[in-house]
Protein backbone atom coordinates (compact mmCIF):
# COMPACT_ATOMS: atom_id res chain seq x y z
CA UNK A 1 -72.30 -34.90 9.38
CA UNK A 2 -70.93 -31.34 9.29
CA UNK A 3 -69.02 -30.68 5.80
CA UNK A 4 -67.28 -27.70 7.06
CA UNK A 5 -64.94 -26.55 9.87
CA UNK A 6 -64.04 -22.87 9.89
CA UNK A 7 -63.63 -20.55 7.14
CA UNK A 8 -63.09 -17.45 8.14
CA UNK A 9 -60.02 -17.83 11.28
CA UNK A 10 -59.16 -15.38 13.74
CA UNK A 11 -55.67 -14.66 14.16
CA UNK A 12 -54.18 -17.58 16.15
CA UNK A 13 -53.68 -16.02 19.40
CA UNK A 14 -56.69 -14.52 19.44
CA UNK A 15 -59.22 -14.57 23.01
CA UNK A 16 -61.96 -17.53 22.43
CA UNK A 17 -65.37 -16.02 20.14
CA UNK A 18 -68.21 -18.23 20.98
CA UNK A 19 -69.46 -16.87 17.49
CA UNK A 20 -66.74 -18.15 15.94
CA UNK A 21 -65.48 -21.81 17.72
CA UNK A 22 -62.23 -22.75 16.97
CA UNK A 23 -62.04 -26.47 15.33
CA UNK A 24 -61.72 -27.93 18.65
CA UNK A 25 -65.08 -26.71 19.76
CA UNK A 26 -63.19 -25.77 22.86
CA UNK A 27 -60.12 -24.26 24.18
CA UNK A 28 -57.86 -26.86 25.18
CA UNK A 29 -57.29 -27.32 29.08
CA UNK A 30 -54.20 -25.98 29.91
CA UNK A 31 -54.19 -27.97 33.26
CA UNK A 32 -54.71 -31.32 31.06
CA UNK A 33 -52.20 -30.21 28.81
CA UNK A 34 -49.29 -29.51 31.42
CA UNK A 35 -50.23 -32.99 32.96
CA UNK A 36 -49.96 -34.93 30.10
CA UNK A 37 -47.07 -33.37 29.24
CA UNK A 38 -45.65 -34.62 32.97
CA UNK A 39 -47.05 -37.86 32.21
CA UNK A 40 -46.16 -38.68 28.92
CA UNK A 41 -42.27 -36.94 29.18
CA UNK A 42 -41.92 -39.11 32.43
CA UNK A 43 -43.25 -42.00 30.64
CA UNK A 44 -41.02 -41.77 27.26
CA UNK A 45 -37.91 -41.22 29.77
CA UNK A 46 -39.02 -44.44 31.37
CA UNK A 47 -38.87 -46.47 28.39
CA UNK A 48 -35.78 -45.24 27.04
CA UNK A 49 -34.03 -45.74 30.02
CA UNK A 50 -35.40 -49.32 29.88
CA UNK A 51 -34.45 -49.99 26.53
CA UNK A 52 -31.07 -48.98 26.90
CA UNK A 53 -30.69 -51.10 30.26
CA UNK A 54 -32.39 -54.10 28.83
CA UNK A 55 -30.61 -53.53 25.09
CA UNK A 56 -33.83 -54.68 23.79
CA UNK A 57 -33.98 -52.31 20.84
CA UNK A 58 -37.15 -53.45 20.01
CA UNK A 59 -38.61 -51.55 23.09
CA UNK A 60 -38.00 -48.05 20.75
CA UNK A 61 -41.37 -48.55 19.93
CA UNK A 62 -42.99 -47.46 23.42
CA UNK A 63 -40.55 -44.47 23.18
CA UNK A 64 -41.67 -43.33 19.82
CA UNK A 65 -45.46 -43.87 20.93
CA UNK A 66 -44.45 -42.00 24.08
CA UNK A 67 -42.74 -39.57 22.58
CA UNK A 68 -45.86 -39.06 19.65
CA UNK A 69 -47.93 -38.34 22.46
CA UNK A 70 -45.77 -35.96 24.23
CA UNK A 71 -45.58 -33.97 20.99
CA UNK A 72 -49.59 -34.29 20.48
CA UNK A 73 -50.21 -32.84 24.44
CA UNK A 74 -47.34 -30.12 23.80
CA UNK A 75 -49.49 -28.86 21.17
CA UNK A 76 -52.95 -28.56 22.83
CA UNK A 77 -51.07 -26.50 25.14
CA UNK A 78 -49.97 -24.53 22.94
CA UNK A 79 -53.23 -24.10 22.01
CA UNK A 80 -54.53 -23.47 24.91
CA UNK A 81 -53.03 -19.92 24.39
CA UNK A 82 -53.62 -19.76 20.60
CA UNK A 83 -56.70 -21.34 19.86
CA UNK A 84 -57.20 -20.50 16.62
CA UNK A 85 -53.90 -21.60 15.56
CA UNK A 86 -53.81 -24.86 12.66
CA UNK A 87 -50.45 -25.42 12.93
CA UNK A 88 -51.22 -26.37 16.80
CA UNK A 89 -54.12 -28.22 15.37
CA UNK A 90 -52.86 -30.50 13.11
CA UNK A 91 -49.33 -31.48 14.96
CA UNK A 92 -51.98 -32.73 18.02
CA UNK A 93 -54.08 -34.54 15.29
CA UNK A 94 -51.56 -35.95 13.76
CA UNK A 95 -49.42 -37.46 16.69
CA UNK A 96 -52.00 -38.27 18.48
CA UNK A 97 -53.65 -40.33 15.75
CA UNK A 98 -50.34 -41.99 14.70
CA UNK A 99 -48.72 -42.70 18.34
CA UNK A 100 -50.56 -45.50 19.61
CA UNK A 101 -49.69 -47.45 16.51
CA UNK A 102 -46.52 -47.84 17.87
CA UNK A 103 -47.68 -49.50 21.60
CA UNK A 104 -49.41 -51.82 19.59
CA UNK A 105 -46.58 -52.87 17.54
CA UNK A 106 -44.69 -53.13 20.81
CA UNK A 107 -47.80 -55.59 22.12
CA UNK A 108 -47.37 -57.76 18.86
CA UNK A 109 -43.55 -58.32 19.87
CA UNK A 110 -44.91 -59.52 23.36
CA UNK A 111 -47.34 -61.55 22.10
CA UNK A 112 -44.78 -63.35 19.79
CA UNK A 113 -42.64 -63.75 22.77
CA UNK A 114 -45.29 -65.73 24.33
CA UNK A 115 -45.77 -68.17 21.63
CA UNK A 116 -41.96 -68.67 21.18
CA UNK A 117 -41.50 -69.68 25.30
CA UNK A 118 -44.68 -72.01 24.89
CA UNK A 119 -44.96 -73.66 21.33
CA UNK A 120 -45.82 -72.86 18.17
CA UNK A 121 -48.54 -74.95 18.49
CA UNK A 122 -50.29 -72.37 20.99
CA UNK A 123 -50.91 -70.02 17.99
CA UNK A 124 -52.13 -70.42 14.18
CA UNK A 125 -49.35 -67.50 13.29
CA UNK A 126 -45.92 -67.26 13.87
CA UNK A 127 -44.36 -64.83 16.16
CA UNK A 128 -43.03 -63.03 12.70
CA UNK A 129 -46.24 -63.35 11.31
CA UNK A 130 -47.82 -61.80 14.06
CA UNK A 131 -45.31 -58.77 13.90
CA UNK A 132 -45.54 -58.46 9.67
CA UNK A 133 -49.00 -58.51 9.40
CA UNK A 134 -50.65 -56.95 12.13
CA UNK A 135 -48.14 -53.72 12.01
CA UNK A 136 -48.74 -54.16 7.82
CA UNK A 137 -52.41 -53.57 8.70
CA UNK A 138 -51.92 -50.65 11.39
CA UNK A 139 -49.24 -48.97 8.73
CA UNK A 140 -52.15 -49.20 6.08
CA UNK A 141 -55.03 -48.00 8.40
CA UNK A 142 -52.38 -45.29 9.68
CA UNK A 143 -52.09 -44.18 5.99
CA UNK A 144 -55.37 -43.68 4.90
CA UNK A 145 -56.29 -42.08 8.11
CA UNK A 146 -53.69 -39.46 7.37
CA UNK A 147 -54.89 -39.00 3.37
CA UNK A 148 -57.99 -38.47 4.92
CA UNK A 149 -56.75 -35.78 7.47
CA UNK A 150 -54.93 -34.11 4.65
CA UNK A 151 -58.08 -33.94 2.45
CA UNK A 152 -60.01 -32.71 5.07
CA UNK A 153 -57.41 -29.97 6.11
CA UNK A 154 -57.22 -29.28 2.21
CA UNK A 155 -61.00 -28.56 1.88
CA UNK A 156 -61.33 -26.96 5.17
CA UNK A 157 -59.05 -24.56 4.35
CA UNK A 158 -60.70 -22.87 1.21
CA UNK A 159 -63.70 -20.98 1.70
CA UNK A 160 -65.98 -23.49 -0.42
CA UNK A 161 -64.24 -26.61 0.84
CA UNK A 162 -66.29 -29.77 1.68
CA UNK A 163 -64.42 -32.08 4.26
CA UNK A 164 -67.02 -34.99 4.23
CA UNK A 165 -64.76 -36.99 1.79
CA UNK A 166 -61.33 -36.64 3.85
CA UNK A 167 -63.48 -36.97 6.99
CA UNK A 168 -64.79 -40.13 5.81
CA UNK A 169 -61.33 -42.00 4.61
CA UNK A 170 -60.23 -41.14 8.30
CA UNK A 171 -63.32 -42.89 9.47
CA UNK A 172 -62.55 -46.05 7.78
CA UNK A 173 -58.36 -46.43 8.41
CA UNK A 174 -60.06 -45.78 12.27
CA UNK A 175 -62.65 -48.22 12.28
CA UNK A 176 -59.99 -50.89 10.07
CA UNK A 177 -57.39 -50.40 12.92
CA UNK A 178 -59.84 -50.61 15.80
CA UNK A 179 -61.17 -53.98 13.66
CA UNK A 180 -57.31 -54.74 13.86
CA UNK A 181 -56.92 -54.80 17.39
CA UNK A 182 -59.82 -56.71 18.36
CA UNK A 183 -59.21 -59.32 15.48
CA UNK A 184 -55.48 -59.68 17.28
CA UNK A 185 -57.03 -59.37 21.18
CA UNK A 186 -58.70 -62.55 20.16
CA UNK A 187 -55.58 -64.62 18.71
CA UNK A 188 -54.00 -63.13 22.66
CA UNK A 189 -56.75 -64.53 24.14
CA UNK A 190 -55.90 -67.40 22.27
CA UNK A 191 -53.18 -68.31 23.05
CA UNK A 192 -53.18 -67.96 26.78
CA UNK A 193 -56.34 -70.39 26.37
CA UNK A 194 -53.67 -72.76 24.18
CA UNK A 195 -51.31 -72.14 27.15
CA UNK A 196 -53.71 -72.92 29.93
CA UNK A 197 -55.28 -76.27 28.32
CA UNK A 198 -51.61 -77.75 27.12
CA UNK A 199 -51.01 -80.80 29.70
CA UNK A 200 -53.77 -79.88 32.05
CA UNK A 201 -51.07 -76.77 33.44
CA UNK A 202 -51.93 -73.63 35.08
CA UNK A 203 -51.81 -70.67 32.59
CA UNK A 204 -48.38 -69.27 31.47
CA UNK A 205 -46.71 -72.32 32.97
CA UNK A 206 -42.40 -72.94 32.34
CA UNK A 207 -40.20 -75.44 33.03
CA UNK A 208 -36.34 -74.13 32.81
CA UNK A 209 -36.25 -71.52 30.87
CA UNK A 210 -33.81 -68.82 33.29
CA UNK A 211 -34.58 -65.45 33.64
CA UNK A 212 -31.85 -62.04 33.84
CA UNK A 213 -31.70 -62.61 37.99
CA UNK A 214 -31.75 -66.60 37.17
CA UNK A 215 -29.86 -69.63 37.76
CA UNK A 216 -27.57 -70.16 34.46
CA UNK A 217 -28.71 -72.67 31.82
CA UNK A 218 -26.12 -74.71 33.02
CA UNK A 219 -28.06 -75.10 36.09
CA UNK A 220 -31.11 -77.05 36.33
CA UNK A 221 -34.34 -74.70 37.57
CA UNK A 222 -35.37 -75.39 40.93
CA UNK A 223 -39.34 -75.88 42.11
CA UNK A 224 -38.50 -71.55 43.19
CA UNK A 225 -37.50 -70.63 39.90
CA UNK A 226 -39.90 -71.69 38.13
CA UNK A 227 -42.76 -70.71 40.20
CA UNK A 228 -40.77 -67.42 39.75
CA UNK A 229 -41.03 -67.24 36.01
CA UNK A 230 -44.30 -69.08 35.93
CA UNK A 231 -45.48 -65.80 38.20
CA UNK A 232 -43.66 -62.81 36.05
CA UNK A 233 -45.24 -64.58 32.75
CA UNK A 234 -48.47 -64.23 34.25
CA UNK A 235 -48.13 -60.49 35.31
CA UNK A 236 -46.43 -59.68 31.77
CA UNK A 237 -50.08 -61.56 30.53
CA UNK A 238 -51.46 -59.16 32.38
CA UNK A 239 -50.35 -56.01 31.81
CA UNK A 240 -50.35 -56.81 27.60
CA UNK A 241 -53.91 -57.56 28.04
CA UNK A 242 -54.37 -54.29 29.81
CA UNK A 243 -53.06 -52.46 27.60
CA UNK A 244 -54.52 -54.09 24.65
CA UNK A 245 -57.91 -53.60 26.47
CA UNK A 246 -57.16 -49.91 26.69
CA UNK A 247 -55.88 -49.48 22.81
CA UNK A 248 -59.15 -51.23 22.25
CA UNK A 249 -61.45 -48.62 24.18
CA UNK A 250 -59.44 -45.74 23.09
CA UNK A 251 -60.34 -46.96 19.03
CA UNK A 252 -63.84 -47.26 20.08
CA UNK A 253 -64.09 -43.76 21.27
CA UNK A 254 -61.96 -41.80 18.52
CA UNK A 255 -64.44 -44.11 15.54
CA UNK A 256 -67.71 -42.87 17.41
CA UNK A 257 -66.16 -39.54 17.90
CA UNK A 258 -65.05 -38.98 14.02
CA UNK A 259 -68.51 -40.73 12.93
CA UNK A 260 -70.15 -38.01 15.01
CA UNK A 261 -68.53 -35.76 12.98
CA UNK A 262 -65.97 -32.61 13.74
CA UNK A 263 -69.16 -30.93 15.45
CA UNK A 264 -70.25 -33.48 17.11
CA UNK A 265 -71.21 -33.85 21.03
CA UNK A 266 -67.86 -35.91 21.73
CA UNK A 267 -65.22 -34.06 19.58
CA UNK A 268 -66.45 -30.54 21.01
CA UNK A 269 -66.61 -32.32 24.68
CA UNK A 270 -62.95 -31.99 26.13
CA UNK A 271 -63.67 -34.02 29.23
CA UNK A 272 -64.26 -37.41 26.72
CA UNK A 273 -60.87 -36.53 25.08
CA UNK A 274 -59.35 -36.05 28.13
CA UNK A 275 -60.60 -39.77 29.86
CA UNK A 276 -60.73 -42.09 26.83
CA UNK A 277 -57.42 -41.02 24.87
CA UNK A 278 -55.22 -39.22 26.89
CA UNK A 279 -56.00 -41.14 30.27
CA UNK A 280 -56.17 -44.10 28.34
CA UNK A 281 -53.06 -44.03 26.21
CA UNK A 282 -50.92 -43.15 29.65
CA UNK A 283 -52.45 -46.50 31.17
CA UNK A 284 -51.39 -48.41 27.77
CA UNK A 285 -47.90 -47.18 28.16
CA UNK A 286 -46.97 -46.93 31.86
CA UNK A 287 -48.56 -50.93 32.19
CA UNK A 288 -44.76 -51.77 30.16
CA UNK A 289 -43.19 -49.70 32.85
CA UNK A 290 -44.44 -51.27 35.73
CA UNK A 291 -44.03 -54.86 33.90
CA UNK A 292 -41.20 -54.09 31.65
CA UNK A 293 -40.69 -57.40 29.32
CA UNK A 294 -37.00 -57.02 30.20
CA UNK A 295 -37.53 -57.98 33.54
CA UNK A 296 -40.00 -60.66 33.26
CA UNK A 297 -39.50 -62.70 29.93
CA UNK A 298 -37.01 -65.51 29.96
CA UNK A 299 -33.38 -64.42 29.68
CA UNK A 300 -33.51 -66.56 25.64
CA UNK A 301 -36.42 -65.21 24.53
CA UNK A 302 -35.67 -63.47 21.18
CA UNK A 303 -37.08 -60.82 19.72
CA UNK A 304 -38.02 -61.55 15.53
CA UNK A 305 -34.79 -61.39 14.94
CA UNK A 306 -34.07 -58.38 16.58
CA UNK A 307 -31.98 -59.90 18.84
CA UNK A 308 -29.70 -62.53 18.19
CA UNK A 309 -30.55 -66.11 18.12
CA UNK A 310 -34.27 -65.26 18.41
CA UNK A 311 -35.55 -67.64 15.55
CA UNK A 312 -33.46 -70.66 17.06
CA UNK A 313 -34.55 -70.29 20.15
CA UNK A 314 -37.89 -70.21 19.09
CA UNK A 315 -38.07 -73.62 17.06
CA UNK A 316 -36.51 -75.13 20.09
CA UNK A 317 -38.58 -74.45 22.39
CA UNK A 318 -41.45 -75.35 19.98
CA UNK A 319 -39.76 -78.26 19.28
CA UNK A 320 -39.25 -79.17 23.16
CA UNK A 321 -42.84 -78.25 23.77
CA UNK A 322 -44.13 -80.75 21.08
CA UNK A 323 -41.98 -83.29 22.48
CA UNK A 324 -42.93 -82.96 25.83
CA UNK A 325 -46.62 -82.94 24.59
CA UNK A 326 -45.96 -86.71 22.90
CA UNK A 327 -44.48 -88.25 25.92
């Protein structure tokens, strides 16, 4: 692994020197750049929009992912211009290390919505639990990936440096998140397999529980609306798993790329950037567009307290569920 980026830097704007490659390996695609920055600023105004017609504050967190990655794309075009710049370097590092963190916190809240609309017994964590320590973990992992980034920025800037320490602390808050997601793709997985097997019922099944366009509880749900909710559930399933699945694939990538090291054949290959992280990190936010949880969970669903009534509601549904279960 290379122990050394740069040491002696052109001034930043200056045109690209083969002789002397910048710590990208590349300059920056300023098409990609001015796309992502379409993307990603139509994406963040999406969610915010969402959040404040849903008043599910909880839904912040796609905005400050969104918004992460705006910042992270608005920098490699800046470089685009100023290659050699560091300051351009590190804020696209930087944000575009720490953003997805917070889609993945968002997909923990989902996940706990799940369990609270179909039983505690469909999961061996609480929704809360789910939310404490999975976004504990990514808040650790997120930590030493940026002591690592500042060692490495430390050393590489002095002429003797050796970045093979801070490179490798980034390596393992990577690898330890990546771990993370897979660890909580399985207890998903999980419990849409609890969901599926409880009383011999299709997947993501519900009985009366109304939705924002839905009878009021006062009403009972007719064979329509529940085949209505049953059919939402399923495509919120759907699009959580998606994006979980691309989270997944992106943390794959950025571990073999950082392993490689800051020379290697992927970090100094734009194209691999471009596909699995950027490409990939617009499909794990724009899925909660298209299937906003607003307009497909259950009008009671709380949100871990975020919203009130949220911890009531969810020991009685669990408590309904188990009941239903005994009969």
């Amino acid at each position: 692994m290379p122990t050394s980026i740069n040491r002696i830097t052109p001034p930043d704007c200056s045109p690209f020197d083969p002789t002397n490659r910048p710590n990208y390996g590349y300059t920056p695609s300023l098409a990609a750049g001015i796309l992502f920055i379409i993307l990603f600023g139509t994406l963040t105004t999406a969610h915010l929009a969402l959040t404040i017609l849903s008043r599910r504050w909880w839904q912040l967190v796609f905005v400050l992912g969104g918004l992460g990655e705006l910042l992270g794309w608005i920098a490699r075009t800046w470089a685009s211009r100023c290659v050699y710049s560091s300051m351009a370097f590190k804020i696209q590092i930087s944000c575009l290390i720490f953003s997805p963190a917070f889609f993945a916190a968002g997909i923990y809240v989902v996940l706990g919505q799940f369990i609270r609309i179909f039983g505690a017994h469909t999961s061996p964590l609480s929704a809360k639990q789910y939310l404490w320590i999975f976004c504990s973990v990514d808040s650790a992992t997120l930590t030493l990936q940026a002591i690592g980034g500042g060692l490495a920025s430390a050393a590489g800037d002095k002429p003797d440096g050796d970045i093979k320490t801070g490179t490798d602390v980034m390596i393992v808050g990577i690898v330890f998140q990546l771990a993370a997601n897979v660890v909580f793709a399985g207890f998903f997985a999980r419990v849409l397999y609890m969901t599926y097997q409880a009383g011999g019922k299709g997947i993501l099944n519900v009985d009366d529980l109304p939705l924002p366009s839905s009878p009021s509880k006062a009403q009972p749900a007719t064979t329509t609306t529940t085949t209505t909710t049953t059919t939402r559930l399923r495509i919120l399933a759907a699009a959580t798993a998606i994006s979980t699945a691309a989270l997944i694939a992106r943390g794959i990538y950025r571990s073999v790329e950082l392993i490689q090291g800051w020379r290697g054949y992927l970090i100094t290959t734009e194209r691999y950037f471009i596909g699995l992280d950027g490409a990939l990190m617009v499909v794990a936010g724009v899925v909660f567009v298209v299937a906003n949880p607003h307009f497909l969970l259950p009008r009671n669903a709380g949100c871990s307290g975020l919203e009130a009534g949220g911890v009531a509601k969810e020991e009685k549904v669990g408590d309904e569920r188990s009941g239903s279960e005994s009969d």
